[in-house]
N, C-alpha and C. Protein backbone atom coordinates (compact mmCIF):
# COMPACT_ATOMS: atom_id res chain seq x y z
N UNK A 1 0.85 -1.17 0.00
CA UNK A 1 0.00 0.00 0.00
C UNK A 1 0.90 1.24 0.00
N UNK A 2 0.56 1.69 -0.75
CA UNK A 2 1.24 2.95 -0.84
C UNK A 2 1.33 4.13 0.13
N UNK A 3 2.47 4.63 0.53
CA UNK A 3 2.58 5.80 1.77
C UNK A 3 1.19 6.76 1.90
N UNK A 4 1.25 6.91 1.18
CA UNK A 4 -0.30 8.52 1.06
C UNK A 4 -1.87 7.80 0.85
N UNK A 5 -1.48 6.29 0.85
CA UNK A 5 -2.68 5.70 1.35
C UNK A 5 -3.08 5.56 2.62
N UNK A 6 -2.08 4.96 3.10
CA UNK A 6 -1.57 4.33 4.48
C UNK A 6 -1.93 6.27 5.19
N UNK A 7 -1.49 6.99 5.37
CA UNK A 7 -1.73 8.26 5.75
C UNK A 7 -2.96 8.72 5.75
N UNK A 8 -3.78 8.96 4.35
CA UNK A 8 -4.95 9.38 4.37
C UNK A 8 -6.30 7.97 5.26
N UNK A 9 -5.87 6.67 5.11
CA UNK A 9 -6.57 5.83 5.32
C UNK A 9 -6.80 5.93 7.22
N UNK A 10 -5.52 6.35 7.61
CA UNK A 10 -5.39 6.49 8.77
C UNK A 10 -6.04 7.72 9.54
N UNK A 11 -5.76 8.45 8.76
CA UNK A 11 -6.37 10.13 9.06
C UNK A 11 -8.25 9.84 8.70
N UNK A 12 -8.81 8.85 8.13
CA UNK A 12 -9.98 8.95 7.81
C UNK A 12 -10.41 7.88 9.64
N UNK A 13 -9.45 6.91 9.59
CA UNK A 13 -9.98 6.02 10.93
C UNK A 13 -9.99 6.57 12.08
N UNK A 14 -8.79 7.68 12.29
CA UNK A 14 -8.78 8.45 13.47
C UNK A 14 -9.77 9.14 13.57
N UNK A 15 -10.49 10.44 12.71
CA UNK A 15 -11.55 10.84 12.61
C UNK A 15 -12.64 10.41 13.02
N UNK A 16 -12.95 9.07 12.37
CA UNK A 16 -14.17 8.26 12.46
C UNK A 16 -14.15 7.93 13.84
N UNK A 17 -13.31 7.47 14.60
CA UNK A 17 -12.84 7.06 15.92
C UNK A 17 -13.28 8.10 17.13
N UNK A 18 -12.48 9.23 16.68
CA UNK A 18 -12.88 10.35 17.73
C UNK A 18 -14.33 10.46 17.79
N UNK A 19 -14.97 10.85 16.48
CA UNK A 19 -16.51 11.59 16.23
C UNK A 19 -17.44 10.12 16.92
N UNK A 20 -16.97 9.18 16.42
CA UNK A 20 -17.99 8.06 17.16
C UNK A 20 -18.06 7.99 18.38
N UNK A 21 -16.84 7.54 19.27
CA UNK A 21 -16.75 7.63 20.41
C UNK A 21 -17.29 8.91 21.11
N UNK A 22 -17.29 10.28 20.73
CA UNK A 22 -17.57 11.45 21.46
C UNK A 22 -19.08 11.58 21.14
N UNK A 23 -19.91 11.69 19.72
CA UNK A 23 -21.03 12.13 19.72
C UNK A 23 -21.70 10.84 19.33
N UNK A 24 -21.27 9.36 19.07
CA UNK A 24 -22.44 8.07 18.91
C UNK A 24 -22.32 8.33 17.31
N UNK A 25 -21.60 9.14 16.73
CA UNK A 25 -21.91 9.25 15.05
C UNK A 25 -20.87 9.73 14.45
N UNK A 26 -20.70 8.76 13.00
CA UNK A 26 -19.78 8.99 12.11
C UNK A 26 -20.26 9.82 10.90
N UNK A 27 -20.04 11.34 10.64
CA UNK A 27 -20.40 11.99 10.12
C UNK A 27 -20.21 11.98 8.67
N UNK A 28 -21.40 12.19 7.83
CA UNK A 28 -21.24 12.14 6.60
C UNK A 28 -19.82 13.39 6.09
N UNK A 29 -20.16 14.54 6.51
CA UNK A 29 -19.00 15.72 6.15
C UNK A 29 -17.73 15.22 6.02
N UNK A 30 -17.53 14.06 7.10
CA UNK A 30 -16.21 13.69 7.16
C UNK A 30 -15.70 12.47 6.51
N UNK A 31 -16.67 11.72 5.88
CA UNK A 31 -16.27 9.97 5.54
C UNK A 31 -16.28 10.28 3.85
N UNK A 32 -17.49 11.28 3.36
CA UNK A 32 -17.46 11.93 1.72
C UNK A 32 -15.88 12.00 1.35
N UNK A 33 -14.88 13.04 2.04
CA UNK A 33 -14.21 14.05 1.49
C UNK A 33 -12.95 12.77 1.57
N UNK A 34 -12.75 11.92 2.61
CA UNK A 34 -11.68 10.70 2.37
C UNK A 34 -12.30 9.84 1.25
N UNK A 35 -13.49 9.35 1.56
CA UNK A 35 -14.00 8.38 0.31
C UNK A 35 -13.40 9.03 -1.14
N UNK A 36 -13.81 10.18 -1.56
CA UNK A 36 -13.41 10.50 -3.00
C UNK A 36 -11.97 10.75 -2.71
N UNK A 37 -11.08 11.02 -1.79
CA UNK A 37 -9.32 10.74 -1.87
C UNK A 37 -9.17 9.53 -2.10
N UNK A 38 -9.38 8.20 -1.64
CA UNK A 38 -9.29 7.61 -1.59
C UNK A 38 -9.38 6.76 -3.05
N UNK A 39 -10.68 6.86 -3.36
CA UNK A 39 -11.06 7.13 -4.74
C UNK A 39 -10.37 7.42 -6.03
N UNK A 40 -9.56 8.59 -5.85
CA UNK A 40 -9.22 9.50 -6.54
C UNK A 40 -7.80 8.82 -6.66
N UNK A 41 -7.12 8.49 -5.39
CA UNK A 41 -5.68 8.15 -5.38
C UNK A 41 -5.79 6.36 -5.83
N UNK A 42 -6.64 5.69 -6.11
CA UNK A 42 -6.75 4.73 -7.02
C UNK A 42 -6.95 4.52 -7.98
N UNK A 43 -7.54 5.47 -8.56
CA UNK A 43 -7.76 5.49 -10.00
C UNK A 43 -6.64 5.97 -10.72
N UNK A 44 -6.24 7.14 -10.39
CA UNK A 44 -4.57 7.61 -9.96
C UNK A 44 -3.39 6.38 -10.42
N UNK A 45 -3.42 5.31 -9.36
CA UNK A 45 -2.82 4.72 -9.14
C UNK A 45 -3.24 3.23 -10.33
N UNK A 46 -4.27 2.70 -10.27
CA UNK A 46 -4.90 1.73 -11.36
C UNK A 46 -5.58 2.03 -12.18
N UNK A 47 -5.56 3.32 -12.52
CA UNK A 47 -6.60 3.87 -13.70
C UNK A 47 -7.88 3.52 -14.12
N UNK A 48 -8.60 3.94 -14.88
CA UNK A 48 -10.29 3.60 -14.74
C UNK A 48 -10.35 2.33 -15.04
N UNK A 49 -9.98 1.16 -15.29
CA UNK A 49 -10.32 0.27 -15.23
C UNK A 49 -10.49 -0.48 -13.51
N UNK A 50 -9.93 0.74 -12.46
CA UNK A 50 -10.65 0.61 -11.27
C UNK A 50 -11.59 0.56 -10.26
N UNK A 51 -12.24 1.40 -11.38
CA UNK A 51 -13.52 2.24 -11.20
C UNK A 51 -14.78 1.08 -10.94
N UNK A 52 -14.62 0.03 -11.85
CA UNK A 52 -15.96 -1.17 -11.17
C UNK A 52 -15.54 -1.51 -10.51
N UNK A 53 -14.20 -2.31 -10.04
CA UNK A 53 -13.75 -2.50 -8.87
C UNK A 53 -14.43 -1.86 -7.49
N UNK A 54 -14.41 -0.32 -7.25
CA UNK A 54 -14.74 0.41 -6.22
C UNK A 54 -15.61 0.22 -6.06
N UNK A 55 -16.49 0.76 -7.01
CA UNK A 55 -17.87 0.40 -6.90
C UNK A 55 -18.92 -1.03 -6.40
N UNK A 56 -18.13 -1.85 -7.19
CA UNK A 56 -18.32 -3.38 -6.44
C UNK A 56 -17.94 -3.52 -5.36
N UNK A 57 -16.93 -2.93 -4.61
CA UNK A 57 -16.41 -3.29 -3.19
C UNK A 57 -17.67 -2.37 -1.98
N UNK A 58 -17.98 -1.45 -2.71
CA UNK A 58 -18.76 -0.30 -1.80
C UNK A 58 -20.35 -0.71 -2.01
N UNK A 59 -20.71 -1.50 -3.76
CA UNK A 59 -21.69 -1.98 -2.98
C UNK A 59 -22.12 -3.63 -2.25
N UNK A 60 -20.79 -4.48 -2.69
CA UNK A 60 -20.83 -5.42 -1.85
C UNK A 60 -20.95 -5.06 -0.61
N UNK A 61 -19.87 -4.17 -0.06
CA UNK A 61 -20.44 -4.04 1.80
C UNK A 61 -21.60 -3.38 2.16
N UNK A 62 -22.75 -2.79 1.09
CA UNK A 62 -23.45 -2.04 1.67
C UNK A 62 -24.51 -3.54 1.72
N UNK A 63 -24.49 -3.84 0.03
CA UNK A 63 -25.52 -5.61 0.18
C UNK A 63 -25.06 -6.72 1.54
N UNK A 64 -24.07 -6.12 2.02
CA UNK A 64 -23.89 -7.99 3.19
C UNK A 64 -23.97 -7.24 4.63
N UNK A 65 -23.87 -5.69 4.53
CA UNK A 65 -24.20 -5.37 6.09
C UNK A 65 -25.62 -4.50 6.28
N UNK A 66 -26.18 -4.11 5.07
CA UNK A 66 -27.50 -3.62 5.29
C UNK A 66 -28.46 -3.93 6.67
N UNK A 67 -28.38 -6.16 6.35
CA UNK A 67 -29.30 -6.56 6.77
C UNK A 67 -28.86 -6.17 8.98
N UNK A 68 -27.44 -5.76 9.21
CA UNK A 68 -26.66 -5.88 10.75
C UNK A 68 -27.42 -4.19 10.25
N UNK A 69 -27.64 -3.60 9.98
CA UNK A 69 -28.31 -2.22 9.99
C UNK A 69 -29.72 -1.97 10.30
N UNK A 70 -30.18 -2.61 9.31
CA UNK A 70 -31.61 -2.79 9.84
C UNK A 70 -32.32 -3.35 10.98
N UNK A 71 -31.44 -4.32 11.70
CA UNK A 71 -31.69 -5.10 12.91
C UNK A 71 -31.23 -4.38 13.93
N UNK A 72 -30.16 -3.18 13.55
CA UNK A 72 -29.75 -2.28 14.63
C UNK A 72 -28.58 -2.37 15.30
N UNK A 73 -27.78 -4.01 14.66
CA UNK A 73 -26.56 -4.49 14.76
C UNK A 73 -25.62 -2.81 14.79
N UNK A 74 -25.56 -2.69 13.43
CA UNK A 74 -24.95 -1.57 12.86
C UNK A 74 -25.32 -0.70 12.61
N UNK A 75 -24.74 1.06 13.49
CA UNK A 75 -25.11 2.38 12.81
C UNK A 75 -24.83 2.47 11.25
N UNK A 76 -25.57 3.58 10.49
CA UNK A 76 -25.24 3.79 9.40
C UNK A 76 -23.50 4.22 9.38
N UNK A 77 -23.42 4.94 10.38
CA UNK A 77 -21.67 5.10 10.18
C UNK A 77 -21.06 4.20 9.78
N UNK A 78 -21.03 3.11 10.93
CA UNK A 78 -20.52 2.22 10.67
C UNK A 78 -20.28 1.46 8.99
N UNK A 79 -21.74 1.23 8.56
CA UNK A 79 -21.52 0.78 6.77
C UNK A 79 -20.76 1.78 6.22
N UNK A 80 -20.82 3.50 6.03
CA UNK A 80 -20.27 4.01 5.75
C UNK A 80 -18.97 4.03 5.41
N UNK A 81 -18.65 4.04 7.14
CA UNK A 81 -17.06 3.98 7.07
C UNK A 81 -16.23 3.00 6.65
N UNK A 82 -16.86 1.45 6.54
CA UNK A 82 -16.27 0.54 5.99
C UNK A 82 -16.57 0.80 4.04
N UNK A 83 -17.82 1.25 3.79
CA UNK A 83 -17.53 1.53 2.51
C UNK A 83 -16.75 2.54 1.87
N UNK A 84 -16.56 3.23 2.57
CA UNK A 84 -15.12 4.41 2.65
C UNK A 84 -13.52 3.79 2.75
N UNK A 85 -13.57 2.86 3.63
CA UNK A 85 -12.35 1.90 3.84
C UNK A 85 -12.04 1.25 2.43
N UNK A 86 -12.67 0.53 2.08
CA UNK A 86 -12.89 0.02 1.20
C UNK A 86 -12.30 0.69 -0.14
N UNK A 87 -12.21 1.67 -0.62
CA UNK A 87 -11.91 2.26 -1.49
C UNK A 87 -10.41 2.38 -1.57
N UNK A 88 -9.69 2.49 -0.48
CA UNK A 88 -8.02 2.59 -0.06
C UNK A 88 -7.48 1.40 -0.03
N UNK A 89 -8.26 -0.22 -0.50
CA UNK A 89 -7.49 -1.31 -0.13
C UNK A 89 -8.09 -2.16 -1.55
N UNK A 90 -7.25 -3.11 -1.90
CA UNK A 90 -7.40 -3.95 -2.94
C UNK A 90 -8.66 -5.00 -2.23
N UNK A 91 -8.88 -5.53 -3.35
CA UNK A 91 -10.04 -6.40 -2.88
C UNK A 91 -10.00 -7.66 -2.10
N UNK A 92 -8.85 -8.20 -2.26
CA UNK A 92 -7.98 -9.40 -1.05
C UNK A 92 -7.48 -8.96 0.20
N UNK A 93 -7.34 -7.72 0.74
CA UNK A 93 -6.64 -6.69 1.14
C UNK A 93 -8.07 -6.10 2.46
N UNK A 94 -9.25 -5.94 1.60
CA UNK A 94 -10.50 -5.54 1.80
C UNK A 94 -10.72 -6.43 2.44
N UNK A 95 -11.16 -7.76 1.82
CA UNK A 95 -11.31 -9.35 2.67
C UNK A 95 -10.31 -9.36 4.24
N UNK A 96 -9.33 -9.33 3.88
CA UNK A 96 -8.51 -10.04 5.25
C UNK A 96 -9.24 -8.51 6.22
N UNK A 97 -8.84 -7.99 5.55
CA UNK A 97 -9.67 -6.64 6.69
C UNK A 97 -10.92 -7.01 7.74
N UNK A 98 -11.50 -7.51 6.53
CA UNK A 98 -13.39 -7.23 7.33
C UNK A 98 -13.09 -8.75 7.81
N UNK A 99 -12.56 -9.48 8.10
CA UNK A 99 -12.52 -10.86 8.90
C UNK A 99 -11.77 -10.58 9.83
N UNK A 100 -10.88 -9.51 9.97
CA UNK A 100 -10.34 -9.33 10.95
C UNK A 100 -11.27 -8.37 11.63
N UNK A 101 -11.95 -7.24 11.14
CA UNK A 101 -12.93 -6.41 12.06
C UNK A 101 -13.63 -6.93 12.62
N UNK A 102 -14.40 -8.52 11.86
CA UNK A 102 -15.53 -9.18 12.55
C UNK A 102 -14.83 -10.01 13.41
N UNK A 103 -13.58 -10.58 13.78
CA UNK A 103 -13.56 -10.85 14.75
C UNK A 103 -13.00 -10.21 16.32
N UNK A 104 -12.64 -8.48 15.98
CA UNK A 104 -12.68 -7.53 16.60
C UNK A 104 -13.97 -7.15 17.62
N UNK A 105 -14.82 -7.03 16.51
CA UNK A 105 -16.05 -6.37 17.12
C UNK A 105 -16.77 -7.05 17.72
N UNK A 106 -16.83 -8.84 17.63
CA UNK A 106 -16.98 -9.80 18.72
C UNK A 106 -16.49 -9.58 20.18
N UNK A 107 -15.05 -9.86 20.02
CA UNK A 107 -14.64 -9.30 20.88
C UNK A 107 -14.92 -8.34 21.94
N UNK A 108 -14.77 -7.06 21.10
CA UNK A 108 -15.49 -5.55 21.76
C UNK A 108 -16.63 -6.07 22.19
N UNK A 109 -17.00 -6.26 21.35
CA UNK A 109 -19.14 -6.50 21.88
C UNK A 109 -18.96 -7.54 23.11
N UNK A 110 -18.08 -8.62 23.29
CA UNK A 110 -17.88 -9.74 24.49
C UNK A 110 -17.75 -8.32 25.64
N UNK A 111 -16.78 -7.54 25.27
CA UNK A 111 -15.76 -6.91 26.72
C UNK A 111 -16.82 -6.08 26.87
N UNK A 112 -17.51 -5.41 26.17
CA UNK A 112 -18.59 -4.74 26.59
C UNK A 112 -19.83 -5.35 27.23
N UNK A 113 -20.23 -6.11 26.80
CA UNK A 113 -21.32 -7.31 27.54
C UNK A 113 -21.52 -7.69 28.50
N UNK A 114 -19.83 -7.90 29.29
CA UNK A 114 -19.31 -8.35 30.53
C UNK A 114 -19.75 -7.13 31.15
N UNK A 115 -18.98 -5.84 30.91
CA UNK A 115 -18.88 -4.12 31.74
C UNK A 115 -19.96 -4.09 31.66
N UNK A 116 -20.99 -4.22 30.94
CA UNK A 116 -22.62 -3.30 30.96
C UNK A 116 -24.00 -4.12 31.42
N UNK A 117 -23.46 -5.89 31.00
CA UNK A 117 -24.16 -6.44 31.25
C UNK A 117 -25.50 -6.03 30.28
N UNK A 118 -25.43 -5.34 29.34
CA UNK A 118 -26.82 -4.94 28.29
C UNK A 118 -26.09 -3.99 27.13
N UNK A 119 -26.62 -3.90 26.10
CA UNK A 119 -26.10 -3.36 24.63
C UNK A 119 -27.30 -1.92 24.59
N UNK A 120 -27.90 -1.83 25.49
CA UNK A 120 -28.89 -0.73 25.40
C UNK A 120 -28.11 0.50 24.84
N UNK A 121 -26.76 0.92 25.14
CA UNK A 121 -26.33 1.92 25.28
C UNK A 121 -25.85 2.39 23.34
N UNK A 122 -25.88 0.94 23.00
CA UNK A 122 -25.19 0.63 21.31
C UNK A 122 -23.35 0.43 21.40
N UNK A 123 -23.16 -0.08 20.60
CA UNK A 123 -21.42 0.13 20.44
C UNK A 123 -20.80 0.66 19.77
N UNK A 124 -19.46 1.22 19.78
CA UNK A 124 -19.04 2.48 19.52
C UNK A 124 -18.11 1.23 17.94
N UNK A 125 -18.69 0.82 17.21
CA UNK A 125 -17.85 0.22 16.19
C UNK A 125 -16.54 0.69 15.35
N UNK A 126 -16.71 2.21 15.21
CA UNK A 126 -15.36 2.48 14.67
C UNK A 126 -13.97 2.00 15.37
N UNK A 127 -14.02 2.33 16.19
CA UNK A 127 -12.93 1.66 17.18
C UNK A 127 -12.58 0.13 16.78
N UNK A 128 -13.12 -1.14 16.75
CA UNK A 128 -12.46 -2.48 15.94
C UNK A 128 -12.71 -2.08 14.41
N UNK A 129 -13.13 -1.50 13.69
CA UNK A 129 -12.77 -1.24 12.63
C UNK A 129 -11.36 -0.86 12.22
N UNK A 130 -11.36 0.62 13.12
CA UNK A 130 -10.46 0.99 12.64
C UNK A 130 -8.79 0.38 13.10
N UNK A 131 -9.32 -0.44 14.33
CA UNK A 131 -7.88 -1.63 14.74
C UNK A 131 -7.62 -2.66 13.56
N UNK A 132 -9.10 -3.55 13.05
CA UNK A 132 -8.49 -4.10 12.11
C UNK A 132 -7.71 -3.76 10.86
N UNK A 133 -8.18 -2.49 10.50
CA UNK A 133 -8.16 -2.09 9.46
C UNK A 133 -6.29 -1.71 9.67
N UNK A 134 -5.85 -0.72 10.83
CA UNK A 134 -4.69 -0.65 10.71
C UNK A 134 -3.20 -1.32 11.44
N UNK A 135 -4.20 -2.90 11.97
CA UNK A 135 -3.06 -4.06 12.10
C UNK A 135 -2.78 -3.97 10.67
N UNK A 136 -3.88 -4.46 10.02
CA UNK A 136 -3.44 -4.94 8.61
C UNK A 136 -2.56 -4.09 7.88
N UNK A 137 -2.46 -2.68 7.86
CA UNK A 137 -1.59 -1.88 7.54
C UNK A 137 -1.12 -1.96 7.83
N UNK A 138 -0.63 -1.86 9.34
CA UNK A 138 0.45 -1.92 9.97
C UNK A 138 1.42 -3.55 9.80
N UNK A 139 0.82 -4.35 9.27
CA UNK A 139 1.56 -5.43 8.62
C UNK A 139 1.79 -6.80 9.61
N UNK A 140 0.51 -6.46 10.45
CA UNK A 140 0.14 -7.48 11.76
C UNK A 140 -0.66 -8.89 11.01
N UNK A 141 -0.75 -8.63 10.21
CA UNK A 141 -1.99 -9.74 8.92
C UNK A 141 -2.15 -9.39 7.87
């Protein structure tokens, strides 16, 4: 992955991280303006024959997590920000990712379960997202 991926990809998770944890929401203002960098520095980088690629990756995750949305599993942030993720990583790259988030956010959701004893409150998901997302950068998997 390229340096100014790895940078902007990071600068989009930190964001998402803070705003979730502080206000319960991952803001559209902020997930738009990385999505089209992100975007932009791939096409850039693999030229338009990238372009279905993206698109297939952003709406595969919106088709396989809709249904954790509608049940209340998942804030809209949350799909968001992984379809935002998504755009900065190859599609094998994308995979090892979201198997590593889902077995993150198990996790989280266990350690939280134990502390609260109830999910009433919701979970703050950017946070194992954005761990899986930058072990894998970081070259942990």
């Amino acid at each position: 992955m390229h340096f100014l991926n790895r940078v902007l990809l990071t600068v989009l998770l930190g964001g998402a991280v803070c705003t979730d944890l502080k206000s319960g929401r991952i803001y559209n203002a902020w997930l738009i303006p990385w999505t089209v960098s992100g975007a932009v520095l791939r096409l850039i980088k693999d030229g338009l024959p990238a372009l279905p690629v993206l698109l297939l990756l952003m709406f595969l995750t919106l088709l396989f997590l809709f249904p954790f949305y509608r049940t209340g599993g998942l804030g809209a942030g949350d799909v968001k920000l992984l379809m935002a993720v998504s755009v900065f990583l190859s599609p094998a790259e994308y995979a090892s990712c979201l198997m590593a988030i889902l077995l993150l956010s198990l996790l989280y959701a266990l350690i939280i379960l134990a502390v609260r004893k109830d999910f009433h409150q919701g979970l703050h998901l950017a946070l194992p997202i954005a761990a899986g997302v930058l072990l894998h950068v970081g070259g942990v998997f």
